[in-house]
Protein backbone atom coordinates (compact mmCIF):
# COMPACT_ATOMS: atom_id res chain seq x y z
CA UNK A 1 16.79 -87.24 116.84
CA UNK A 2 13.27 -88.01 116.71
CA UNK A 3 12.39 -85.50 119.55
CA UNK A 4 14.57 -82.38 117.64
CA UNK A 5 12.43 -83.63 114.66
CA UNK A 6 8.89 -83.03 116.78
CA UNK A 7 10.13 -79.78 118.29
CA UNK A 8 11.31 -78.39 114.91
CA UNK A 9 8.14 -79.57 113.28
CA UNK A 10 5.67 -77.87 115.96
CA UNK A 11 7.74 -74.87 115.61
CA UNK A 12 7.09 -74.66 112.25
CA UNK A 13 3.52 -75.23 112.44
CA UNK A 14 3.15 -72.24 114.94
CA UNK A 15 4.83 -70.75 112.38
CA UNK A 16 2.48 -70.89 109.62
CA UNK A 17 -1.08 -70.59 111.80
CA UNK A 18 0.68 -67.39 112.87
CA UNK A 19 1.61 -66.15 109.44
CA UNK A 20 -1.71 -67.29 108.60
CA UNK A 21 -3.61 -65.53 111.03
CA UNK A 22 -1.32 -62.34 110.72
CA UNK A 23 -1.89 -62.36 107.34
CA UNK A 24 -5.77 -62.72 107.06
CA UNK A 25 -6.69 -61.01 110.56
CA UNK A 26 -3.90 -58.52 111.31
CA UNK A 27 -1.56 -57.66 108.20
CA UNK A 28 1.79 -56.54 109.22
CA UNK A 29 3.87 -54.27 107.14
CA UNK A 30 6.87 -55.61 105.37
CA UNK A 31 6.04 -59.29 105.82
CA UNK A 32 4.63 -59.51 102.48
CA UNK A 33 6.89 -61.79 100.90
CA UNK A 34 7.08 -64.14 104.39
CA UNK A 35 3.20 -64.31 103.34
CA UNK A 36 3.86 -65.29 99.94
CA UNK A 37 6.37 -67.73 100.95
CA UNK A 38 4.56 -69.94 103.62
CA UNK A 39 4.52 -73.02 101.24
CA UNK A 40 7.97 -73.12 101.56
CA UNK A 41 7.49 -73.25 105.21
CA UNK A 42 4.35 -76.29 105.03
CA UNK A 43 6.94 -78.07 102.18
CA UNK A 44 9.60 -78.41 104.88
CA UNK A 45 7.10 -79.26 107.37
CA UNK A 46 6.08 -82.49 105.18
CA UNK A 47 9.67 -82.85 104.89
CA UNK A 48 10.46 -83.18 108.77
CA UNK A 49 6.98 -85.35 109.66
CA UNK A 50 8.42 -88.35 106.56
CA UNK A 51 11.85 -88.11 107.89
CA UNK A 52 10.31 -88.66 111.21
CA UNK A 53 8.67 -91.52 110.28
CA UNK A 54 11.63 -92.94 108.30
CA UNK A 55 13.64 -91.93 111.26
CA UNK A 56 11.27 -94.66 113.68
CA UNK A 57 11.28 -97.05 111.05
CA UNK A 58 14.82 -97.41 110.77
CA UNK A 59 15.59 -97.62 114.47
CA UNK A 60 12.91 -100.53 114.57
């Protein structure tokens, strides 16, 4: 579980530094409300890296 957790989690980070650098360096047309919605994306991120941890916790 805890290594699903880690690959989800990087994949999401990729996520947002590309949405970030698409949005500031390269705009794309029609991703404009992806854009607006990357704090959804770093919320769930937080979400995934505290499970993690209560995840490692637990199993201790």
């Amino acid at each position: 579980m805890d290594k699903a957790i880690n690959i989800v989690s990087v994949a999401v980070i990729v996520i947002l530094l590309l949405a970030f650098l698409s949005e500031k360096f390269f705009p794309i047309e029609g991703l404009e409300l992806f854009y607006e919605k990357k704090f959804y994306l770093a919320i769930i991120y937080l979400i995934l890296r505290v499970s993690r941890i209560y995840i490692l916790k637990k199993t201790k």
